[in-house]
Protein backbone atom coordinates (compact mmCIF):
# COMPACT_ATOMS: atom_id res chain seq x y z
CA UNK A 1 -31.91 99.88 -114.74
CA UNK A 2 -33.31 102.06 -117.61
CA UNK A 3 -36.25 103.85 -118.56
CA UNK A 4 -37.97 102.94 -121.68
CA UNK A 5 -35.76 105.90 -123.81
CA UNK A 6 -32.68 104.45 -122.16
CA UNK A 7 -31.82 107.39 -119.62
CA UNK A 8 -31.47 105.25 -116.49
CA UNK A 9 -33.32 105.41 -113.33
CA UNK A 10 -32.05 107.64 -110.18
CA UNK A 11 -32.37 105.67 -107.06
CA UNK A 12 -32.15 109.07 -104.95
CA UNK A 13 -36.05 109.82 -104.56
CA UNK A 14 -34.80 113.86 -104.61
CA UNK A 15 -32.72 113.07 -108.03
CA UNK A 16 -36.13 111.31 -109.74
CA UNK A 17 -38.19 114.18 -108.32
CA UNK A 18 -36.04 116.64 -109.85
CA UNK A 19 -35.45 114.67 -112.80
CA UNK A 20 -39.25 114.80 -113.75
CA UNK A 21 -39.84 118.53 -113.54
CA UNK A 22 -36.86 118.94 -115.88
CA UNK A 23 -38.42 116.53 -118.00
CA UNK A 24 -41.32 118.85 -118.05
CA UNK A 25 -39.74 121.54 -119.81
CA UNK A 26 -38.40 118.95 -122.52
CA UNK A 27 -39.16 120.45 -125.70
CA UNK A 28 -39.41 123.86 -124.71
CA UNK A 29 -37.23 126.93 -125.31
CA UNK A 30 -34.96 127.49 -122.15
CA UNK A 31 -32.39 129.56 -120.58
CA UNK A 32 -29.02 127.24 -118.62
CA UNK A 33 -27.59 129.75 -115.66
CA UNK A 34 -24.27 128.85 -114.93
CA UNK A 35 -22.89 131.65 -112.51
CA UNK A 36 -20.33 132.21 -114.55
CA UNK A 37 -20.84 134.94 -118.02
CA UNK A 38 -21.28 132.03 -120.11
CA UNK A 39 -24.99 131.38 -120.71
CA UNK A 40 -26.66 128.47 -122.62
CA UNK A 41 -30.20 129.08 -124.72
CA UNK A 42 -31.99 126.39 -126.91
CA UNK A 43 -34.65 123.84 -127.51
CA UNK A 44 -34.17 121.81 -124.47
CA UNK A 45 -34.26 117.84 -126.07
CA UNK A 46 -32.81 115.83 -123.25
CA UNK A 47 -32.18 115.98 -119.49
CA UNK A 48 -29.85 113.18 -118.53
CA UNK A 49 -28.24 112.27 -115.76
CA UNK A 50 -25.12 113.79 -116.31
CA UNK A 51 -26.52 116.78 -118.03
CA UNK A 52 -28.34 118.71 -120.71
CA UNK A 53 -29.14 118.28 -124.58
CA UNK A 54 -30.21 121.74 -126.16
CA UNK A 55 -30.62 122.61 -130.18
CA UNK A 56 -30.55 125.31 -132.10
CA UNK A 57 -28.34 126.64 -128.61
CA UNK A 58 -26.80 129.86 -128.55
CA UNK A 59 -23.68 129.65 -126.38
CA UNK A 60 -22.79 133.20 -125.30
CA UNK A 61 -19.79 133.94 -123.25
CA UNK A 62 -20.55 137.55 -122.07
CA UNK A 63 -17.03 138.62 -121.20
CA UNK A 64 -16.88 139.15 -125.29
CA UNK A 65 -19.33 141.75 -125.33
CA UNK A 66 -20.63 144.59 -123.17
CA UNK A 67 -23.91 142.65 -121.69
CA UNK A 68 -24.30 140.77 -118.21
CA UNK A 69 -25.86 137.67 -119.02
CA UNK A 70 -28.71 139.64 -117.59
CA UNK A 71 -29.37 141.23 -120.24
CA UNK A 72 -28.12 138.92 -123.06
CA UNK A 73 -30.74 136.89 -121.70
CA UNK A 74 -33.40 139.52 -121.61
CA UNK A 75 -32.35 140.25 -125.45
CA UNK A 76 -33.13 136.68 -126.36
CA UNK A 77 -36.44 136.72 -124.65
CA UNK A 78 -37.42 139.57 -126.58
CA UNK A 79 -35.42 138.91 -130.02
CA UNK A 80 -35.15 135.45 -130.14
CA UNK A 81 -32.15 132.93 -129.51
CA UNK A 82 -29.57 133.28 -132.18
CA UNK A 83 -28.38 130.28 -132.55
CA UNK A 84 -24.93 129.48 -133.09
CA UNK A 85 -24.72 125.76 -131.92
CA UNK A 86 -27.28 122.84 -133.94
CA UNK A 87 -26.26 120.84 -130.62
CA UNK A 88 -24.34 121.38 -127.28
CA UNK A 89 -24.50 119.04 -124.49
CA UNK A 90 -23.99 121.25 -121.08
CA UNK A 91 -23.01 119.46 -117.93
CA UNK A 92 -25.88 119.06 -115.20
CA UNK A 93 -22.52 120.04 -112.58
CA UNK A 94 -21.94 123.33 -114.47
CA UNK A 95 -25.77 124.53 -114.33
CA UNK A 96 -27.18 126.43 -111.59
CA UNK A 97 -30.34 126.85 -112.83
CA UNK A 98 -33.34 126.05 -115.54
CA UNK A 99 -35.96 128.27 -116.58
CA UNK A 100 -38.20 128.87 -119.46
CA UNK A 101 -37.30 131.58 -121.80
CA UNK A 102 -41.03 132.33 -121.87
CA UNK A 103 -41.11 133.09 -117.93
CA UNK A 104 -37.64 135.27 -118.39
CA UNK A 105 -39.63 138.80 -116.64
CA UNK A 106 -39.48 141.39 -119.67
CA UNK A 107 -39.61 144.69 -117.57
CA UNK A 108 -35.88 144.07 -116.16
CA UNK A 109 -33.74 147.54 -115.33
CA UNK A 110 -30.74 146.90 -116.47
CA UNK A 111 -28.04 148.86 -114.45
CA UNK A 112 -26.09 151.57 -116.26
CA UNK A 113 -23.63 150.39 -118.48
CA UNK A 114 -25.73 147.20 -119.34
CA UNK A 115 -26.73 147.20 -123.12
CA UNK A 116 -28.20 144.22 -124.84
């Protein structure tokens, strides 16, 4: 079964839940924890089953510069998202978490040796 875009329908009631508070940040600017020190930021365009559409993404492995993705993420909040990607597809398995860019909390310490 499908919805009416074609993403189909979760029969786990905790999956559909989930599914449609995801769905609310569609369209907004976002910020893709994985645990690891690569870190995913774009326009959020599609949440699918299997995973996530962003554009105009920035993929940033932070194990190539000097940042935690801490602070790579606090630099985006405050600079922008450079983006380096016009598309990525991330899998839903490889995110921890979701949040807004907008809601990323701007007074953050960074610990010493932390530069954005």
């Amino acid at each position: 079964m499908a919805r009416g875009d074609g993403r189909p329908v979760l029969n786990d009631a905790r999956t559909i839940e989930m599914s449609d508070e995801l769905d609310a940040l569609v369209g907004q600017r976002v910020v893709l924890d994985t645990g690891s020190p690569t870190v995913y930021l774009g326009l959020l365009d599609t949440v699918t089953a299997t995973g996530f559409w962003l554009s105009e993404a920035d993929v940033h492995d932070c194990r190539d510069g000097h940042a935690s993705p801490e602070v790579y993420i606090l630099a985006a909040a405050t600079d922008g998202i450079t983006p380096n990607r016009k598309r990525v597809f991330v899998l839903r398995s490889a995110v921890m978490s979701v949040s807004r860019l907008s809601e990323v909390i701007a007074d953050f310490t960074p610990t010493e040796g932390d530069t954005p």
